[in-house]
Protein backbone atom coordinates (compact mmCIF):
# COMPACT_ATOMS: atom_id res chain seq x y z
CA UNK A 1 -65.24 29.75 -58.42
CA UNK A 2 -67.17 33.29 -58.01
CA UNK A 3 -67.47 33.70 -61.69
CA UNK A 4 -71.34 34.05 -62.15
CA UNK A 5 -72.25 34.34 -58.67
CA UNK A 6 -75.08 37.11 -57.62
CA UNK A 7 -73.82 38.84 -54.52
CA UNK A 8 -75.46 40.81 -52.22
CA UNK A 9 -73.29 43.29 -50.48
CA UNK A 10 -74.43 44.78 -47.39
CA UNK A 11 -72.60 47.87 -45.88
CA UNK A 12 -73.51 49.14 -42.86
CA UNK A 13 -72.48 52.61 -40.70
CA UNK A 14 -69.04 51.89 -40.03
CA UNK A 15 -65.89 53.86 -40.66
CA UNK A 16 -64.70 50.46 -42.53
CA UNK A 17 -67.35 50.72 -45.17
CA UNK A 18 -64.47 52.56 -46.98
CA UNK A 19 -63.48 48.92 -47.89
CA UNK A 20 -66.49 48.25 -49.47
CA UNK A 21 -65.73 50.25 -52.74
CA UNK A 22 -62.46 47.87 -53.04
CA UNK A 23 -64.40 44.68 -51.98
CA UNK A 24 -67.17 45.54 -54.88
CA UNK A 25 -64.37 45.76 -57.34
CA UNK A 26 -62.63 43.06 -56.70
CA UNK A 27 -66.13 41.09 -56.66
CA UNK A 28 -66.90 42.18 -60.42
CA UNK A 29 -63.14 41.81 -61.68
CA UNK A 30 -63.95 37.70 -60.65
CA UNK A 31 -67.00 38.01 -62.60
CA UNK A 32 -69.84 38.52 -59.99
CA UNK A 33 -72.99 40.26 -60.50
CA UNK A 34 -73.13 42.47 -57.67
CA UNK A 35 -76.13 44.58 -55.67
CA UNK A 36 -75.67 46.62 -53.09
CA UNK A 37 -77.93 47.45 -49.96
CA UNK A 38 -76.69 50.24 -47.70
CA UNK A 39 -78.58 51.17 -44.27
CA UNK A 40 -79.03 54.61 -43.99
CA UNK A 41 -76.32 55.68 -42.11
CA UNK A 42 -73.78 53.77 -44.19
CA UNK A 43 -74.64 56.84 -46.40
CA UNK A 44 -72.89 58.92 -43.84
CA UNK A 45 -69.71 57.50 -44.81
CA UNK A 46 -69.55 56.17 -48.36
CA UNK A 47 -71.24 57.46 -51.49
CA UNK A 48 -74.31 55.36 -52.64
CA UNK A 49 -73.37 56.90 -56.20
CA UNK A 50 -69.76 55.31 -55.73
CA UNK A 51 -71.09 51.75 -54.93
CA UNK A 52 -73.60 52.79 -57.56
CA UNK A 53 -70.66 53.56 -60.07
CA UNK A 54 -68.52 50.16 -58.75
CA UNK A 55 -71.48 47.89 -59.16
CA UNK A 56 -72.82 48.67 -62.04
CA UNK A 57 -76.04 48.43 -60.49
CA UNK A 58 -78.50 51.23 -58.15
CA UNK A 59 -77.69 51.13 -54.84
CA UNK A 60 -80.99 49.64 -52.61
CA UNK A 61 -81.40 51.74 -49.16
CA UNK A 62 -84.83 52.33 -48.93
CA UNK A 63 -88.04 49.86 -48.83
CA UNK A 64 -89.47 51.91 -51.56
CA UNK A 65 -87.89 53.87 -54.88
CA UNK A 66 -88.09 57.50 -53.18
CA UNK A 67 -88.47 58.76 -57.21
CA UNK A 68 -91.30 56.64 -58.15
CA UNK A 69 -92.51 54.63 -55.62
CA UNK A 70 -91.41 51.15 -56.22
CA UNK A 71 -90.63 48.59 -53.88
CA UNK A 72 -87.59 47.33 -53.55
CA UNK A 73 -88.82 43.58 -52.46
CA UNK A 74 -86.76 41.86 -49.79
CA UNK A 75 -88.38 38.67 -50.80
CA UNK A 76 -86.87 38.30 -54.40
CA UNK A 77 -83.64 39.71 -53.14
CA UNK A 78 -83.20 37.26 -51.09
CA UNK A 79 -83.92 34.41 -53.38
CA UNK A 80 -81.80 36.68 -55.88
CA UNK A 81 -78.53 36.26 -54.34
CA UNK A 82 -76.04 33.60 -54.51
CA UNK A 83 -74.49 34.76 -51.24
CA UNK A 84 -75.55 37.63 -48.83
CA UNK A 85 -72.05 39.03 -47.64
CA UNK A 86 -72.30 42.21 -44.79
CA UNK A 87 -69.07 43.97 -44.69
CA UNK A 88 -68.74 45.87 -42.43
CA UNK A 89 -71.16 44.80 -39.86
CA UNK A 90 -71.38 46.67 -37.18
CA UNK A 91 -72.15 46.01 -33.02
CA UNK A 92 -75.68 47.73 -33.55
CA UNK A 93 -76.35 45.54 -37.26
CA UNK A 94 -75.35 42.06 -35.28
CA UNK A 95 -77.63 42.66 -32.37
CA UNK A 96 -80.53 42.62 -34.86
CA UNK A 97 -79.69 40.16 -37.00
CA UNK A 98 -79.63 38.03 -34.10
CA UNK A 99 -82.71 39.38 -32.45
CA UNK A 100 -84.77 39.20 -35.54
CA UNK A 101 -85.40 43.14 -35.96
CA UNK A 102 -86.36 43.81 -39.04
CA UNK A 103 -86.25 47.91 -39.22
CA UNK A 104 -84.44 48.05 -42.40
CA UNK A 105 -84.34 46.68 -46.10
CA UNK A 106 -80.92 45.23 -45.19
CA UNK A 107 -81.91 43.24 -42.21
CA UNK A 108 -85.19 42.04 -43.72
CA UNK A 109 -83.69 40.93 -46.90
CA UNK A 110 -81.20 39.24 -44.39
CA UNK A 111 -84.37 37.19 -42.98
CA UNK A 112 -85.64 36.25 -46.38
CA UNK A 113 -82.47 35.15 -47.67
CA UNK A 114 -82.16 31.73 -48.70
CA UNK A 115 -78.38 31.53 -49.24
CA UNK A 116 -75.40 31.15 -47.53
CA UNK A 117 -74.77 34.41 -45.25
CA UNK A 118 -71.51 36.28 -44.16
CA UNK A 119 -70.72 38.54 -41.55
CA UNK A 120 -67.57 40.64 -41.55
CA UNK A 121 -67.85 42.60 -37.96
CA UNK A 122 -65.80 45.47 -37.55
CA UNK A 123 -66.05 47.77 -34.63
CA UNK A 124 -63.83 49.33 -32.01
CA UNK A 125 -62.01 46.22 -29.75
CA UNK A 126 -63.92 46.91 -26.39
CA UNK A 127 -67.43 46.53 -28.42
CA UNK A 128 -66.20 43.47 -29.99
CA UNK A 129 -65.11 41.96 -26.79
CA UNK A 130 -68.28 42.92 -24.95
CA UNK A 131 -70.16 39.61 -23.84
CA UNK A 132 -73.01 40.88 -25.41
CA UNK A 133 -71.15 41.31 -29.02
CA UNK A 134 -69.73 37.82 -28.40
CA UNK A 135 -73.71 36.53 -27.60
CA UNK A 136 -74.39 37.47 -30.47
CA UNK A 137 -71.77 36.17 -33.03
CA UNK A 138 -72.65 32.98 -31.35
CA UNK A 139 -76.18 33.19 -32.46
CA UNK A 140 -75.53 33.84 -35.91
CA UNK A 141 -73.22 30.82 -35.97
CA UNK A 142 -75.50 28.95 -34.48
CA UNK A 143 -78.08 29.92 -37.07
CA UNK A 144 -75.82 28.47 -40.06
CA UNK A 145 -74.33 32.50 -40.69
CA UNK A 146 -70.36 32.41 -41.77
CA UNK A 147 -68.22 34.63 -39.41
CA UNK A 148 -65.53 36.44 -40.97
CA UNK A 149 -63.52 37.12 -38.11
CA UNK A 150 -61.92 40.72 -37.89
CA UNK A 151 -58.38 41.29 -37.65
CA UNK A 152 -56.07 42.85 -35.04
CA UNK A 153 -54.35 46.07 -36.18
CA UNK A 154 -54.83 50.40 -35.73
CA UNK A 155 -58.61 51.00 -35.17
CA UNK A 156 -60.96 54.13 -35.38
CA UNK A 157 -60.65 55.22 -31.72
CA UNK A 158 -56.73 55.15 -32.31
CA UNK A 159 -56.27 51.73 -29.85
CA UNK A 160 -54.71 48.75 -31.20
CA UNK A 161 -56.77 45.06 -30.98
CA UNK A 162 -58.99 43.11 -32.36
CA UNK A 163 -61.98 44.52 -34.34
CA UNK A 164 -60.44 45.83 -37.36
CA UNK A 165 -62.61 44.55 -40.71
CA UNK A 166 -60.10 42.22 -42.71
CA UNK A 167 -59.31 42.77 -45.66
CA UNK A 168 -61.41 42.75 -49.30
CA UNK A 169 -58.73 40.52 -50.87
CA UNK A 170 -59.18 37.75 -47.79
CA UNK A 171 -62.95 38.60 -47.81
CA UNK A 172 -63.07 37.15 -51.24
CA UNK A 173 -60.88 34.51 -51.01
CA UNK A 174 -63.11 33.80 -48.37
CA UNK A 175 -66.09 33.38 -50.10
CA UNK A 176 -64.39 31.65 -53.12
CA UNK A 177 -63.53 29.32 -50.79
CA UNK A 178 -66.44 28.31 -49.73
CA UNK A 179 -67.36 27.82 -53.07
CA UNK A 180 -64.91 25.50 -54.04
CA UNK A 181 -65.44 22.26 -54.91
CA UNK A 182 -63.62 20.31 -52.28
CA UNK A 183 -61.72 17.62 -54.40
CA UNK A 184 -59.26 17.01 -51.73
CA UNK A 185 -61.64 16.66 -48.67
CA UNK A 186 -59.58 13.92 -46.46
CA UNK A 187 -56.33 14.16 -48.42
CA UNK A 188 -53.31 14.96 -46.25
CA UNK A 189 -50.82 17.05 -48.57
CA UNK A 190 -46.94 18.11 -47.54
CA UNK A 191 -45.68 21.35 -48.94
CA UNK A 192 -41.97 22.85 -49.30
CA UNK A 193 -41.85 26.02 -49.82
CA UNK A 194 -39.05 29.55 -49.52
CA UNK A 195 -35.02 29.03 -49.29
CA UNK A 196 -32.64 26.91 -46.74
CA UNK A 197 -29.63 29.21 -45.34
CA UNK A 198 -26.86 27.45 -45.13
CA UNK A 199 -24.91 29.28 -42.26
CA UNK A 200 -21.26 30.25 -42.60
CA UNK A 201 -21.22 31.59 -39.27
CA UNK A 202 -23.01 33.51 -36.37
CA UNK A 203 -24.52 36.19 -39.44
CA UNK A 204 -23.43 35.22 -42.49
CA UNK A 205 -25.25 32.63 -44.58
CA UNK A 206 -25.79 31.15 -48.38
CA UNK A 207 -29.07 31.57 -50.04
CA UNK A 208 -31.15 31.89 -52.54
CA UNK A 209 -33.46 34.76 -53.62
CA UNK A 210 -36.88 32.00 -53.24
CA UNK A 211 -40.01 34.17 -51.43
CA UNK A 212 -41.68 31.36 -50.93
CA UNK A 213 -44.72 32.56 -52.85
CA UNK A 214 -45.00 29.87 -55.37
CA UNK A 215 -45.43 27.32 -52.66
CA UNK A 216 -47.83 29.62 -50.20
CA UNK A 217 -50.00 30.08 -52.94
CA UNK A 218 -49.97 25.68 -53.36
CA UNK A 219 -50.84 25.31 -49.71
CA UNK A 220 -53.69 27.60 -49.68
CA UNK A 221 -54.98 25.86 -53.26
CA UNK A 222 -54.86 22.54 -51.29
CA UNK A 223 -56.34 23.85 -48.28
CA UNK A 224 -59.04 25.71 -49.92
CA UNK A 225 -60.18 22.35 -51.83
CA UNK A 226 -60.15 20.81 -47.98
CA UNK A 227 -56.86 19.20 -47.91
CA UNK A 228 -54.95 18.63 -44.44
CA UNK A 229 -51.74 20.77 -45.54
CA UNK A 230 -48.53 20.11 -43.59
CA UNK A 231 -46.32 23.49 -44.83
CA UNK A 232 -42.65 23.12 -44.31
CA UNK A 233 -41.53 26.56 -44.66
CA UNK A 234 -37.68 27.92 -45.04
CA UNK A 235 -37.02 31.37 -43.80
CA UNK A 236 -39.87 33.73 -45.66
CA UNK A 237 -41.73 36.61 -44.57
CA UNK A 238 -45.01 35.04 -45.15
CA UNK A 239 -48.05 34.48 -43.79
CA UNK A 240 -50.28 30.96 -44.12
CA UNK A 241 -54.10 32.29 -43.27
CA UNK A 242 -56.12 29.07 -44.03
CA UNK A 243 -56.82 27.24 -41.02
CA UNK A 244 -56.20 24.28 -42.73
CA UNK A 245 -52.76 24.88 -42.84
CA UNK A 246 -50.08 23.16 -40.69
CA UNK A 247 -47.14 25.33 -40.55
CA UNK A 248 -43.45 24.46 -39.72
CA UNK A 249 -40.80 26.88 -40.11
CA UNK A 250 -37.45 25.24 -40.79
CA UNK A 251 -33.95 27.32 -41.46
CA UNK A 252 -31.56 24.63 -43.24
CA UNK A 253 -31.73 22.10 -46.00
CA UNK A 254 -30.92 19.44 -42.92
CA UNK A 255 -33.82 20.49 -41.17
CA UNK A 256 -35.84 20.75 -43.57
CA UNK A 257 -35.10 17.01 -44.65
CA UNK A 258 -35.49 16.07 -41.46
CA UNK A 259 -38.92 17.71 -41.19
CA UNK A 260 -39.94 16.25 -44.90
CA UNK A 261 -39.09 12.27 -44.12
CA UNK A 262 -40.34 12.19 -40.64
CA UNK A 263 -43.95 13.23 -41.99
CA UNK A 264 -43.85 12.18 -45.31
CA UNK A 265 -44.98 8.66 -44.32
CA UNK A 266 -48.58 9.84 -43.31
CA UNK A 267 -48.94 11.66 -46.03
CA UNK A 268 -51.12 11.30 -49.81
CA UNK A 269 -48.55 13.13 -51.55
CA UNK A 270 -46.05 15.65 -51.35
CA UNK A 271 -45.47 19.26 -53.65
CA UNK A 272 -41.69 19.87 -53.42
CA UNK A 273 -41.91 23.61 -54.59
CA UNK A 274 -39.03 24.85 -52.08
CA UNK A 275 -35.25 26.00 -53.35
CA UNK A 276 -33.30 23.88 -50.73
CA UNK A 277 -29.72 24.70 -51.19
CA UNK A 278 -27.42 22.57 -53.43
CA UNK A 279 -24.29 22.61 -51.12
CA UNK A 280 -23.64 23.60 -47.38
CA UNK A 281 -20.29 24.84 -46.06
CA UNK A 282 -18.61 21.91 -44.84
CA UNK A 283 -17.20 24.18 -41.58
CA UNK A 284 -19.58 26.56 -39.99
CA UNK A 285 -17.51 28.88 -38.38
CA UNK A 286 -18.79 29.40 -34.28
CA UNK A 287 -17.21 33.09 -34.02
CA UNK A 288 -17.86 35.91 -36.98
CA UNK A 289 -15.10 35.38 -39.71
CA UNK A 290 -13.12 38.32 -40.06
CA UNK A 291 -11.83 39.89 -43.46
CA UNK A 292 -8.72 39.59 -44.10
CA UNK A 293 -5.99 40.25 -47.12
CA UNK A 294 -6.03 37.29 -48.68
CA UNK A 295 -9.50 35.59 -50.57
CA UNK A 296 -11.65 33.31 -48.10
CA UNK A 297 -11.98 29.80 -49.24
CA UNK A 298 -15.17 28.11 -48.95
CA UNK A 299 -15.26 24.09 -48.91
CA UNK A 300 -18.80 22.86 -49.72
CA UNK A 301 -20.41 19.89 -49.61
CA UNK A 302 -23.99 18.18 -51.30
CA UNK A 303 -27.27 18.72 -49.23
CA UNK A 304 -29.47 16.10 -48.69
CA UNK A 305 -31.27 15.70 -51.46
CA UNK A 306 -35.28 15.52 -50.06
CA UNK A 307 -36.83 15.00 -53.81
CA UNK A 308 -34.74 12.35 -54.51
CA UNK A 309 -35.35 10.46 -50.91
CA UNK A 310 -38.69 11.15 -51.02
CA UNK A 311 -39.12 9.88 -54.65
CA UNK A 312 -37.54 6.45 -53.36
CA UNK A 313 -39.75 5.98 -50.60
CA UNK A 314 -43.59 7.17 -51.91
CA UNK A 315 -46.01 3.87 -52.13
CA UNK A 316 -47.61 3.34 -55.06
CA UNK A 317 -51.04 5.26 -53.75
CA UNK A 318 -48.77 8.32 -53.10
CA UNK A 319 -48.06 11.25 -55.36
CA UNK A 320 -45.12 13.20 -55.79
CA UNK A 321 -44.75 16.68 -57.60
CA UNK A 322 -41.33 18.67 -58.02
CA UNK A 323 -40.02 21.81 -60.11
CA UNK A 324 -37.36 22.68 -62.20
CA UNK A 325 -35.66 26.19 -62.50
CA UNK A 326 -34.08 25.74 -65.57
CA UNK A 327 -31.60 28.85 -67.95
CA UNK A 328 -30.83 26.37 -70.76
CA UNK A 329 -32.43 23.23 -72.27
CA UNK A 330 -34.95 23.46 -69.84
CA UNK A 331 -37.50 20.28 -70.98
CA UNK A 332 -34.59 17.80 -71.17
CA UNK A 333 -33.31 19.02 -67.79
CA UNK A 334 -36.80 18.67 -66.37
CA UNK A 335 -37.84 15.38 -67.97
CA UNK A 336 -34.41 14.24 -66.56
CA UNK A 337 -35.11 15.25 -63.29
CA UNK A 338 -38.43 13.97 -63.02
CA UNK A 339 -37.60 10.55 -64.32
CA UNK A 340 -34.55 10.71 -61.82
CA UNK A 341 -36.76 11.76 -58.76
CA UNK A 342 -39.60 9.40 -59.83
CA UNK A 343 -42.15 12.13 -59.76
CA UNK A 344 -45.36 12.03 -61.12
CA UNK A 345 -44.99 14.86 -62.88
CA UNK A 346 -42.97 18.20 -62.59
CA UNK A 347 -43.59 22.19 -63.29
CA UNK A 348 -41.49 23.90 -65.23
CA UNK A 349 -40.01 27.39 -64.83
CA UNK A 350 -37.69 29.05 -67.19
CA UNK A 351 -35.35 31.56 -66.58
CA UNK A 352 -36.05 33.37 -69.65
CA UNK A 353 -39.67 34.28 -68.66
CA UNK A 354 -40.18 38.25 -67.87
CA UNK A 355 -42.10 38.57 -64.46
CA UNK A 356 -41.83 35.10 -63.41
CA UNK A 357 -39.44 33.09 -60.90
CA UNK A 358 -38.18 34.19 -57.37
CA UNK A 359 -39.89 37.26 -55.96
CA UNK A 360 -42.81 37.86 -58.00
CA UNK A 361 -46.52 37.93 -57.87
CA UNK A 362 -46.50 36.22 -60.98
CA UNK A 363 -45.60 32.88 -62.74
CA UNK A 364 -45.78 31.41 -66.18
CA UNK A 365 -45.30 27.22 -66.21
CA UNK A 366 -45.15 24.21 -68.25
CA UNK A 367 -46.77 20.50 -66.76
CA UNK A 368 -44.72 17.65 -68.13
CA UNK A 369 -45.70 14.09 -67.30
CA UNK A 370 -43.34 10.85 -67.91
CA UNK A 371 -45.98 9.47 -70.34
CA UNK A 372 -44.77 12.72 -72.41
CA UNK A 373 -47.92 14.79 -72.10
CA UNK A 374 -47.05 18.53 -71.82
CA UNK A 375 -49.00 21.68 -70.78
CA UNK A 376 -48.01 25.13 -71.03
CA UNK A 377 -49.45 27.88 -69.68
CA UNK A 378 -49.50 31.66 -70.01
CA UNK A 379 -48.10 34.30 -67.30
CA UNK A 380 -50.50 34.42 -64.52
CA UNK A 381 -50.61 35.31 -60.50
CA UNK A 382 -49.45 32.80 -58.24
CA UNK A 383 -52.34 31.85 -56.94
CA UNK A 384 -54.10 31.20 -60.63
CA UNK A 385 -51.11 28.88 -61.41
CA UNK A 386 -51.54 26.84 -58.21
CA UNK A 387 -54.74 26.29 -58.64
CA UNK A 388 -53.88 24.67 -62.01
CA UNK A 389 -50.77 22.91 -60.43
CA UNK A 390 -53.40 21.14 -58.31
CA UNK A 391 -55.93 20.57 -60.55
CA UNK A 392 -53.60 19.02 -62.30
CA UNK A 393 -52.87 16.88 -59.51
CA UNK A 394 -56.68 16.17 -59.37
CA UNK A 395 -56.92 15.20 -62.63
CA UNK A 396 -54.58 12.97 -63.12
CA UNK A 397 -53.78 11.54 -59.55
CA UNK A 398 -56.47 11.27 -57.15
């Protein structure tokens, strides 16, 4: 949703204005027209000819062109800009803001700005706690200003807490947001997403190699178009940043049934993208299973299956969305499983695709609805083909 956007980025004299040079190219690789306004100090720790270079654009410090004496107006930069983002802001830059001093073309383009304003502090983790500091981010919220809060990790000084500038890729996320449309404002959506172990015994478990990527990236698509997301997660090393997000963390297929039909109820709709395990040792073993000579025998029995109790129970104003991992006649297996499951319609992934499937960024799908309708699309990140996934569901659904 940035594509076309005018961005002001404001970088103040912080040790984190390093980030700014990734920030500003991340802003132009989504399309965004991008000018830059560094205080004078910021100068003292990133180039004004590498923003310069990264923007495309000058770089605006002073209130007048030092080489021939234009102004740079504050007035018509503010009306410029889509979105005033200043990141990093430091201790000394929020004070001001929230006092209304106006000593710099930064700040005073700040006070003629018409658009929507974020703040990204970042400062050592005693300034940020300071009453004063926290004063201060209250004003600015209070004036309508978005707060990007910082992150807790390895600051300047060497101490570890909270203060640290978060990241460009979250910082634009952010801000695309906030510019999404919000088609799902008041929708409650369920998510599956990662493996189920299936224990053997105390250490030993089946799998599969599922990151739980492909159904991160749904919950923060749903969430960032202001869905309620309920996120029933198996075992993944992942992290769900929207606040939005209702995370439950779930080990087997049982559990993770369980969890799925005691919320489901409550819900709009549910996006089954988790790999629950097919079978489950029928004996889980209390005390580590030695090796012995002879092979190991493994009895196994069926899972639960949650797509297929789910599809059974939905009410006609409910939606429900499944995939298919599929090596060989993968359309007939999917239609069969969607018309099985009663979904409304399922995403296809294929085997055969390079750079797609369990463990990478990247994912390349097909939409097939019972009606017959069928969308493919090409190889894209994760979070581009979840954002389709639920526009889909947008489309077509709600």
């Amino acid at each position: 949703m940035l594509r076309g956007k005018k961005i002001i980025l404001g970088i103040t004299g912080s040790i984190a204005a390093y980030k700014a040079a990734s920030l500003v190219r991340l802003f132009v690789k989504q399309g965004v027209q991008v000018k830059v306004i560094m205080t004078p100090l910021a100068k003292e720790f990133i180039t004004p000819l590498t923003m310069a270079t990264l923007s495309n654009n000058p770089i605006l410090v002073d209130f007048f062109n030092p080489e021939n004496g234009d102004w740079n107006s504050h007035v018509d930069l503010g009306m410029w800009a889509d979105a005033l983002i200043i990141a990093p802001a430091t201790a000394n830059t929020l004070g001001k803001m929230a006092t209304g001093v106006a000593d710099n073309l930064l700040l005073t383009t700040y006070l003629s700005a018409k658009c929507p304003v974020f703040i990204a502090p970042a400062m050592d983790l005693d300034m940020f706690a300071h009453p004063t500091t926290k004063r201060n981010l209250q004003t600015l919220k209070s004036f309508g200003n978005q707060i990007i809060e910082p992150t807790v990790g390895e600051l300047a000084s060497g101490l570890e807490g909270k203060g640290r500038m978060e990241e460009p890729e979250n910082i634009v996320r952010y801000l695309d947001d906030f510019f999404t449309p919000k088609k799902m404002a008041g929708k409650k959506v369920l998510i599956t997403a990662g493996p189920t172990y299936e224990k053997v015994d105390p250490v030993r478990y089946l799998g599969n190699f599922s990151s739980g990527k492909m159904g991160f990236a749904l919950a923060e698509s749903c969430a960032r178009q202001g869905a309620e997301v309920t996120l029933i997660a198996g075992p993944v090393k992942l992290r769900a940043s929207h606040q939005n997000i209702n995370r439950i963390d779930v080990d087997s297929a049982e559990e993770m049934y369980k969890a799925v039909m005691s919320r489901f109820d409550k819900m709009d709709g549910a996006i089954l993208c988790a790999a629950v395990a097919d079978f489950t040792p029928i004996h889980k073993s209390k005390s580590k299973i030695k090796r012995e000579k002879e092979n190991l025998l493994l009895e196994l029995k069926p899972t639960k299956d949650i797509a297929a109790a789910i599809g059974k129970i939905k009410k006609g104003e409910q939606f429900v969305v499944g995939f298919a991992l599929e090596s060989e006649n993968e359309e007939q297996n999917a239609i069969d499983k969607m018309k099985r499951k009663n979904f409304d319609f399922i995403v296809l992934n294929s085997l055969q695709d390079h750079d797609t499937g369990f463990g990478f960024d990247t994912n390349k799908v097909s939409i097939i609805h019972p009606s017959g309708l069928k969308k493919y699309f090409e190889l894209k990140s994760k979070l581009n083909v979840a954002d389709d996934i639920v526009n889909e569901i947008n489309t077509l659904i709600f």
